[in-house]
N, C-alpha and C. Protein backbone atom coordinates (compact mmCIF):
# COMPACT_ATOMS: atom_id res chain seq x y z
N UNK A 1 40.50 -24.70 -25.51
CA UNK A 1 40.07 -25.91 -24.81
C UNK A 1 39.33 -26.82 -25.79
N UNK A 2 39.83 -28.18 -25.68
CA UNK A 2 39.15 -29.15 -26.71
C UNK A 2 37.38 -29.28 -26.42
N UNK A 3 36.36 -29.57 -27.53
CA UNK A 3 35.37 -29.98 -27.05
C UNK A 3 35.19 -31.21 -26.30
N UNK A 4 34.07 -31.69 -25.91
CA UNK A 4 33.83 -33.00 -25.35
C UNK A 4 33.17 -33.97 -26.10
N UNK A 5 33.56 -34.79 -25.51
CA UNK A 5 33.03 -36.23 -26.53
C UNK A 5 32.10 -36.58 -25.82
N UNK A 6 31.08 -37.14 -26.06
CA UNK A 6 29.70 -38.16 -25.84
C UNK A 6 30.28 -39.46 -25.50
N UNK A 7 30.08 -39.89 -23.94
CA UNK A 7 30.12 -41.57 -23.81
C UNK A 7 29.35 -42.07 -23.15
N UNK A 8 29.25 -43.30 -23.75
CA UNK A 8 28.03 -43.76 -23.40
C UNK A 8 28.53 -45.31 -23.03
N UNK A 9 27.61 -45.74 -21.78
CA UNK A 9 28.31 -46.94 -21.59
C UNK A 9 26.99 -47.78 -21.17
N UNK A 10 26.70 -48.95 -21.89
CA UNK A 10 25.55 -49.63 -22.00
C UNK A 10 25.98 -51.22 -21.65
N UNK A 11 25.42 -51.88 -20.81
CA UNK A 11 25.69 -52.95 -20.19
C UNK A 11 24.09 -53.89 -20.53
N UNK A 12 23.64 -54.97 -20.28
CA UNK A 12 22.79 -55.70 -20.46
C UNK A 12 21.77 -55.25 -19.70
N UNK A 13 21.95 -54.69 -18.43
CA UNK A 13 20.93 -54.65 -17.83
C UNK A 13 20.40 -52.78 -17.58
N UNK A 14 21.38 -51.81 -17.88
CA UNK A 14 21.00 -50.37 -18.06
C UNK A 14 22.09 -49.59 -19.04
N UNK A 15 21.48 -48.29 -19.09
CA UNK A 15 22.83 -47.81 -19.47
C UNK A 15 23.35 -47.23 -18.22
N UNK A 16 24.33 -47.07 -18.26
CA UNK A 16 25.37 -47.07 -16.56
C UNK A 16 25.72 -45.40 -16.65
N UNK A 17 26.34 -44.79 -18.09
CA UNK A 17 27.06 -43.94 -18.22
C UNK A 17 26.49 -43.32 -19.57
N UNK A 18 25.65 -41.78 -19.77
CA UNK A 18 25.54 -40.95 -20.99
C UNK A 18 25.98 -39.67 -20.50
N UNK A 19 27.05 -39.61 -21.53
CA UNK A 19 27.43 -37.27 -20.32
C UNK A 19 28.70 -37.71 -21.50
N UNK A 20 29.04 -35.86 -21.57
CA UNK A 20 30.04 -35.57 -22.11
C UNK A 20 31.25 -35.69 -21.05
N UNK A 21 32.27 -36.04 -21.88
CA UNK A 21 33.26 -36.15 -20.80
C UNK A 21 34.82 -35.51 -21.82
N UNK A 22 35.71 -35.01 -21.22
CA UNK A 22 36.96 -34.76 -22.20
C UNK A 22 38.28 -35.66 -22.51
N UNK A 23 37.80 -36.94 -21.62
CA UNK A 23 38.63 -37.83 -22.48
C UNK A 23 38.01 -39.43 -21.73
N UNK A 24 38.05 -40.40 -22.28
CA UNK A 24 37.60 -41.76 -21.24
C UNK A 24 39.03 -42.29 -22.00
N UNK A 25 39.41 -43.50 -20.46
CA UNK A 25 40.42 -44.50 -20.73
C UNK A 25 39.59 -46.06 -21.02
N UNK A 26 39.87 -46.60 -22.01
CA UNK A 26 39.42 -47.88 -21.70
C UNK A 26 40.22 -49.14 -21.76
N UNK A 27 40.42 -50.27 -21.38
CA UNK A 27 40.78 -51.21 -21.25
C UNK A 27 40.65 -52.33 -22.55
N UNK A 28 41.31 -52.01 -23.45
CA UNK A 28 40.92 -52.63 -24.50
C UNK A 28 42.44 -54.09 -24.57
N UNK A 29 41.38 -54.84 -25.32
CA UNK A 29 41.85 -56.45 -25.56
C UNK A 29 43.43 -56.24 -25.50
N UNK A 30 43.87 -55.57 -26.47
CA UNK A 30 45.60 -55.51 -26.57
C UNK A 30 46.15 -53.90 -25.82
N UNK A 31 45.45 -53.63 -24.80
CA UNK A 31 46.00 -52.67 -23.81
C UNK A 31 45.08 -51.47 -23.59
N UNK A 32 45.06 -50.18 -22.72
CA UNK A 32 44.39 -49.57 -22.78
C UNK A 32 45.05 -48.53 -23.42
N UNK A 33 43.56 -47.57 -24.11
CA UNK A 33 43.27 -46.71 -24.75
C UNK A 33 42.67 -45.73 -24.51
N UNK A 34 43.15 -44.70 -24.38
CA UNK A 34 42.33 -42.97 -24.45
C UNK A 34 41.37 -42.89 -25.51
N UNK A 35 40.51 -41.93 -25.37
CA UNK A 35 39.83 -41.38 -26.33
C UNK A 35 39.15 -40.16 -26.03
N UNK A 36 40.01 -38.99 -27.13
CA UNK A 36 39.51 -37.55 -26.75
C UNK A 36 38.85 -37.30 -27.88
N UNK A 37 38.01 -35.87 -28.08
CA UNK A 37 37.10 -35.60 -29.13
C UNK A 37 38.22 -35.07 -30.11
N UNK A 38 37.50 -36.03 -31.79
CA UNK A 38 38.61 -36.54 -32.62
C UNK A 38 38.71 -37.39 -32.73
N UNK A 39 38.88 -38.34 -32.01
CA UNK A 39 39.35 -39.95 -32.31
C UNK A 39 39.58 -40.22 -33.90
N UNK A 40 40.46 -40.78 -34.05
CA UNK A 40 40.35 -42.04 -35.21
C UNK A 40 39.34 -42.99 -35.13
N UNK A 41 37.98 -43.03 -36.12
CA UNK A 41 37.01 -44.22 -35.61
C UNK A 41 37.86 -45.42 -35.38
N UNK A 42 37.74 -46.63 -34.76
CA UNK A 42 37.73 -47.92 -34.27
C UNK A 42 37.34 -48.17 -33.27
N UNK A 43 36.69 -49.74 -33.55
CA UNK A 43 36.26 -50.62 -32.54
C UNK A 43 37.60 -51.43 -32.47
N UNK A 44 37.07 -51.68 -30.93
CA UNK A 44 38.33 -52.60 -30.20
C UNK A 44 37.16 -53.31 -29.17
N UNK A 45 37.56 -54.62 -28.98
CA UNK A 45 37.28 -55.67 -28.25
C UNK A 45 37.89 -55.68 -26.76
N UNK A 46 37.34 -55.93 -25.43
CA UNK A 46 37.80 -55.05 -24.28
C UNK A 46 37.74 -56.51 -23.36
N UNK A 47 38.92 -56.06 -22.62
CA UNK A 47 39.21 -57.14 -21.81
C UNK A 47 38.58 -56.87 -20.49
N UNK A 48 38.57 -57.58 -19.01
CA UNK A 48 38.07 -57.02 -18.06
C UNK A 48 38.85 -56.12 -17.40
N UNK A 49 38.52 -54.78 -16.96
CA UNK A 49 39.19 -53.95 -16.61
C UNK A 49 38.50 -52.67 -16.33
N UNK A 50 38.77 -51.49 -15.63
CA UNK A 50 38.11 -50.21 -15.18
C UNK A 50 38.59 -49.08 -16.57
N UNK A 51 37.11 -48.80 -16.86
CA UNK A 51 37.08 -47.88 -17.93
C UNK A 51 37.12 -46.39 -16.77
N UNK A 52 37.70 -45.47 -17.05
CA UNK A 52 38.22 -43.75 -16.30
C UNK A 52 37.46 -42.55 -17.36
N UNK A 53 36.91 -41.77 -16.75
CA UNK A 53 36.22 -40.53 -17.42
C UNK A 53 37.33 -39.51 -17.12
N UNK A 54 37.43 -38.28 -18.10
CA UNK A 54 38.23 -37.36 -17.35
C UNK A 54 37.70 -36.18 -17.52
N UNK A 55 37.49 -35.25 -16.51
CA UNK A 55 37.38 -34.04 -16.73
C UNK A 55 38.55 -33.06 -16.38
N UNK A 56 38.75 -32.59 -17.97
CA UNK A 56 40.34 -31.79 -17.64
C UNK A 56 41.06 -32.70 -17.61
N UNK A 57 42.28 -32.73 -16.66
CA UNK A 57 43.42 -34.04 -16.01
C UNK A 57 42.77 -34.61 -14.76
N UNK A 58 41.32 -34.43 -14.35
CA UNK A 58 40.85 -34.90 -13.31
C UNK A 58 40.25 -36.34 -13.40
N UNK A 59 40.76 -37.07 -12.42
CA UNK A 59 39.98 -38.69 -12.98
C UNK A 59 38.20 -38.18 -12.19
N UNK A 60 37.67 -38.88 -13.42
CA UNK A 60 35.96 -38.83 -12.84
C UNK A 60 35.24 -40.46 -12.32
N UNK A 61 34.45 -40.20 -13.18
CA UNK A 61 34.00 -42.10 -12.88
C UNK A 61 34.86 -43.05 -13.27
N UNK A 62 35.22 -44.09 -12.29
CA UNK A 62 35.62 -45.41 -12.73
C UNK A 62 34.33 -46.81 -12.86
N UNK A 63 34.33 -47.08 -13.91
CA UNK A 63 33.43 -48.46 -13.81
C UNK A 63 34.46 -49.49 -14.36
N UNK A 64 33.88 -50.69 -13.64
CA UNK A 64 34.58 -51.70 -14.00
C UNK A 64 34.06 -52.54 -15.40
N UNK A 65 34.31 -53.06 -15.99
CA UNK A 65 33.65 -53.43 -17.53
C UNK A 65 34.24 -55.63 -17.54
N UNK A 66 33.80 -56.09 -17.80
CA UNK A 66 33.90 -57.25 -17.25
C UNK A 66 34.05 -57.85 -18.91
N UNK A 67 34.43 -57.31 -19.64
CA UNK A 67 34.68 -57.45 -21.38
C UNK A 67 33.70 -56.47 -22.35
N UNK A 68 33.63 -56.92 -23.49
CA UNK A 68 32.58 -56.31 -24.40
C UNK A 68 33.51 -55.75 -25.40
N UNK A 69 32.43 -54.56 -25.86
CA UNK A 69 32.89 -54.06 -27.58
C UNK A 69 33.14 -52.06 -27.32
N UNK A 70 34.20 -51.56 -27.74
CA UNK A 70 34.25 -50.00 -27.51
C UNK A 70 34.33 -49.90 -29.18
N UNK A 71 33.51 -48.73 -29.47
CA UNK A 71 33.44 -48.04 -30.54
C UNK A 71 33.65 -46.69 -30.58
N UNK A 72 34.91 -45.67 -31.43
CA UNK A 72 35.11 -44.58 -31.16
C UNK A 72 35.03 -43.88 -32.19
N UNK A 73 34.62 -42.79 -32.27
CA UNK A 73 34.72 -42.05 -33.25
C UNK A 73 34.95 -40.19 -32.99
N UNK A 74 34.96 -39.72 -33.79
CA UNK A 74 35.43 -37.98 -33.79
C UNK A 74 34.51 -37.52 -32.55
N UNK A 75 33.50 -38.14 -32.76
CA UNK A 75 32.79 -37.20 -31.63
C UNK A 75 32.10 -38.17 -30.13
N UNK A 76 32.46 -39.02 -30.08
CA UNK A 76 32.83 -39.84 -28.63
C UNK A 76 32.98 -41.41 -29.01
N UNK A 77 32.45 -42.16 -27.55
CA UNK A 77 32.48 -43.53 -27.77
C UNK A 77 31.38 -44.07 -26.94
N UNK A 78 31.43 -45.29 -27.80
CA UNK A 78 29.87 -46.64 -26.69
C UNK A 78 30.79 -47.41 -26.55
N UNK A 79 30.63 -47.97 -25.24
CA UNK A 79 30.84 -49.04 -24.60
C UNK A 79 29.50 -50.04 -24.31
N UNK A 80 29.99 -51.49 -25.09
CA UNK A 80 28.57 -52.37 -24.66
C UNK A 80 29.48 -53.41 -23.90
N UNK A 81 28.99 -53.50 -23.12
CA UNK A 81 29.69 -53.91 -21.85
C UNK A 81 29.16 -55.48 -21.45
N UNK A 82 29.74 -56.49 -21.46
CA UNK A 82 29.21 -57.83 -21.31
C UNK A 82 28.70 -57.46 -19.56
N UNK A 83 29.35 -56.79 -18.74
CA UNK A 83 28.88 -56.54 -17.24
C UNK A 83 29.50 -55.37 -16.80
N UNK A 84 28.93 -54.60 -15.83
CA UNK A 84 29.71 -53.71 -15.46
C UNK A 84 29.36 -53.14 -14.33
N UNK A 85 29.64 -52.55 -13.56
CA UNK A 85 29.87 -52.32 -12.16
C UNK A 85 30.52 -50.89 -11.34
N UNK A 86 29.55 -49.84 -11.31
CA UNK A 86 30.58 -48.57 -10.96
C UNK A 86 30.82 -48.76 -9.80
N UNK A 87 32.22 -47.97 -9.41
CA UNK A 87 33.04 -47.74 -8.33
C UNK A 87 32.35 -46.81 -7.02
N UNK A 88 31.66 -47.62 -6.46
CA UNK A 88 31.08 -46.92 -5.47
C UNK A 88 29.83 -47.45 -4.97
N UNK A 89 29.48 -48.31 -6.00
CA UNK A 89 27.94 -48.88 -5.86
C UNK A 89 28.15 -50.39 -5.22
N UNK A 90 29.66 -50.95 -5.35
CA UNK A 90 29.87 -51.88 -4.70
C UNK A 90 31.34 -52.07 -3.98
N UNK A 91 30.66 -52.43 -2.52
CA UNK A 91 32.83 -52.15 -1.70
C UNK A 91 33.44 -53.48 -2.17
N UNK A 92 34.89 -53.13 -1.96
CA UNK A 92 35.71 -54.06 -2.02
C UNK A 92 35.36 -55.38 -1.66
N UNK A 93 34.70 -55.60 -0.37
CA UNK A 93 34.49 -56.89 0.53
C UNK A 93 33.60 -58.08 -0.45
N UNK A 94 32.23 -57.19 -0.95
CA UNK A 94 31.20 -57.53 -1.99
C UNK A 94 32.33 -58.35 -3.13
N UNK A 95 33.34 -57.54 -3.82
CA UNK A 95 33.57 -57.84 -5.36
C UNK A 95 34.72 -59.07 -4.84
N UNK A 96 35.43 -59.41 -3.70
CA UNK A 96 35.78 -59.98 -3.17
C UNK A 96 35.30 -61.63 -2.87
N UNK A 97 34.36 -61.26 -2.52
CA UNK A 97 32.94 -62.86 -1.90
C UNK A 97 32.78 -63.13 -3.11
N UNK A 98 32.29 -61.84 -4.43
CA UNK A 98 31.84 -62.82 -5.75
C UNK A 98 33.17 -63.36 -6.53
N UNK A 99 34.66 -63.32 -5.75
CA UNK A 99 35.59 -63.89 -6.33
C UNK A 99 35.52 -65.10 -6.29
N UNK A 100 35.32 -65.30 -4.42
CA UNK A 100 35.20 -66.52 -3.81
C UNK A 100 34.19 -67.61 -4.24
N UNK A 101 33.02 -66.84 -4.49
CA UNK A 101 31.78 -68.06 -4.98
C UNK A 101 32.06 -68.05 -6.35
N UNK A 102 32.78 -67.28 -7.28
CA UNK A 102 33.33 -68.10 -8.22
C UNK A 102 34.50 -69.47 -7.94
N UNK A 103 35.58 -68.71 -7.07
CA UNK A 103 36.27 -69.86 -7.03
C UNK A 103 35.92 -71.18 -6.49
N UNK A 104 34.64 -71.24 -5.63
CA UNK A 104 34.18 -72.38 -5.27
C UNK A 104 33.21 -73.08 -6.33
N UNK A 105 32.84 -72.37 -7.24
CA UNK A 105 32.01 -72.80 -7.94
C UNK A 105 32.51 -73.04 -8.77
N UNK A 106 34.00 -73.14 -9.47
CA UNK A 106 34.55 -73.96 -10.13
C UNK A 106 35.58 -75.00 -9.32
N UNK A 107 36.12 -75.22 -8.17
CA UNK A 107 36.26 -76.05 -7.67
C UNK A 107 35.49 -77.39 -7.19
N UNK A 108 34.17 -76.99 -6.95
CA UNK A 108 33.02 -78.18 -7.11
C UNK A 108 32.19 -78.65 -8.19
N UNK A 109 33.03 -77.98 -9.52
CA UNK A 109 32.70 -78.72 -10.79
C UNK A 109 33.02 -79.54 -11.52
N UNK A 110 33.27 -80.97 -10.60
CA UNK A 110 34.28 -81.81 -10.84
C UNK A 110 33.42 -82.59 -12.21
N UNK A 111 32.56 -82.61 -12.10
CA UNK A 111 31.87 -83.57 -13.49
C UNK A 111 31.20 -82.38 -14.50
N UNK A 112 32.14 -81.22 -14.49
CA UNK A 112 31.66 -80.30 -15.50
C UNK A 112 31.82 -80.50 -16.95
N UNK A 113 30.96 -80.50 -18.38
CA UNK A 113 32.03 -80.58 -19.57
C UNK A 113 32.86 -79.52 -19.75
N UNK A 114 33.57 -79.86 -20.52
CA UNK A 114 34.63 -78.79 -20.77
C UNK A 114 33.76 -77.61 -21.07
N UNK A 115 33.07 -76.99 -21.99
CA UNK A 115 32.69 -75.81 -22.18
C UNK A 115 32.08 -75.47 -20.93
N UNK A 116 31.73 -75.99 -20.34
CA UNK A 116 30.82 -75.51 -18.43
C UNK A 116 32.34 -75.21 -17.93
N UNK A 117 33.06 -75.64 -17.94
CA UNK A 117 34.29 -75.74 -17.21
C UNK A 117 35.33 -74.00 -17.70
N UNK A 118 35.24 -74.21 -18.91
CA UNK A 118 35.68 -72.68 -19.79
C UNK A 118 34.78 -71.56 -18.83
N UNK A 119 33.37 -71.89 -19.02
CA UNK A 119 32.45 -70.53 -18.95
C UNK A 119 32.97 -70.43 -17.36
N UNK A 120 33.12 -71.09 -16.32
CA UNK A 120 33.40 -71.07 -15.18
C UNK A 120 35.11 -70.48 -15.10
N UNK A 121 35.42 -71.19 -15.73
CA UNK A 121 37.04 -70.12 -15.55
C UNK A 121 37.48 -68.72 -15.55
N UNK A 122 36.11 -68.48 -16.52
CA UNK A 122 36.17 -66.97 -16.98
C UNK A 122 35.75 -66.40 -16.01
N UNK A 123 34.27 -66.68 -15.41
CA UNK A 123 33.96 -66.45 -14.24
C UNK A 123 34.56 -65.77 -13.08
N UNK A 124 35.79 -66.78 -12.93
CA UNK A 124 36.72 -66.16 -11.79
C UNK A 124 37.63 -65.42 -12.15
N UNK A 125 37.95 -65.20 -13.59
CA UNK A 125 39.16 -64.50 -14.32
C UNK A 125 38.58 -63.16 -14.24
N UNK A 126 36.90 -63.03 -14.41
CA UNK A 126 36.37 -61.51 -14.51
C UNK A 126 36.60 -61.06 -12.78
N UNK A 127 36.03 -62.04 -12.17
CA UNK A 127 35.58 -61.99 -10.56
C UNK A 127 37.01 -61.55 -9.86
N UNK A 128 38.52 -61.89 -10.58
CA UNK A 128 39.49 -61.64 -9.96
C UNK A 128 39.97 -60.13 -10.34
N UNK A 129 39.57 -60.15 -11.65
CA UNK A 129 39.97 -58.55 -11.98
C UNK A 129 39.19 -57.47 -11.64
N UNK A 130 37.99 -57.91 -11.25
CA UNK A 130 36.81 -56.96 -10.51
C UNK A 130 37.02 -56.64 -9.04
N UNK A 131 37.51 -57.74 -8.39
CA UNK A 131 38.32 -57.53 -7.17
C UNK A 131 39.33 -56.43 -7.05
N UNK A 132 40.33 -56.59 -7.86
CA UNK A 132 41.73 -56.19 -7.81
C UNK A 132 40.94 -54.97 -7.84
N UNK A 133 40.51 -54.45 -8.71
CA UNK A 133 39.74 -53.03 -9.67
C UNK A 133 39.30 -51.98 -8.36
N UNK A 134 38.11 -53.25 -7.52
CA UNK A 134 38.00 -52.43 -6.88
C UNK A 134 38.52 -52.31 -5.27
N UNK A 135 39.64 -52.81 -5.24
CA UNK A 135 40.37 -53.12 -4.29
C UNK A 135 41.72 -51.97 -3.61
N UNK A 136 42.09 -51.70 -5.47
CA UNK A 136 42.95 -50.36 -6.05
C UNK A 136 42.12 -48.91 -5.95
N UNK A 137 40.66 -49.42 -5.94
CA UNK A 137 40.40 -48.01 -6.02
C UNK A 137 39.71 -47.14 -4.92
């Protein structure tokens, strides 16, 4: 049986996730990625999407990760997480409404500048995949 890797998943406002686990999936910029103990070190840049713990072939925690930075190496990985959100701490209906008050809150930004206008797009681009995320799960 393989050992376990150390992950750790650190967001702005706690760390969300420290425990050994035997493999995490993450959602990285150009697709998702496993990581069991061993890895090839690299960092990869992470799009919004639900990072998966596994114990054995068993799925464990899902959190949702709203972008950020994964770093892996032989003996686990950090996740610094621009936002993040575990599966259970908020229902569907919740990640849903904060789709909506994004989408209204860039629909009534008619005299926004463009960079207000960007940061607001993203807004609903995270708010839609946080939905879906936890909608699926």
């Amino acid at each position: 049986m393989a050992d376990k890797l150390q992950f750790d998943l650190v967001s702005p406002e706690r760390v969300l996730v420290s425990e050994a686990v035997d493999m995490v999936v993450v959602p990285g910029a150009e697709g998702d990625f496993g990581v069991m103990e061993g890895h090839a070190p690299i960092m990869a840049l992470l799009r919004p999407g639900l990072i998966t713990t596994y114990e054995g072939d068993r799925p464990g925690k899902k959190i949702f990760v709203a972008g950020g930075f994964a770093e892996a190496n032989p003996k686990g990985v950090i996740v610094l997480a621009e936002a993040a959100d575990v599966l259970g701490e908020m229902t569907p209906e919740q990640a849903r409404q904060l789709l909506q008050d994004a989408e209204e809150d860039l629909q009534v930004a008619t005299s926004a500048d463009e960079a207000e206008r960007a940061k607001l797009e993203k807004s609903v681009e995270i708010a839609r995949a946080r939905a879906e995320a936890f909608a699926a799960a």
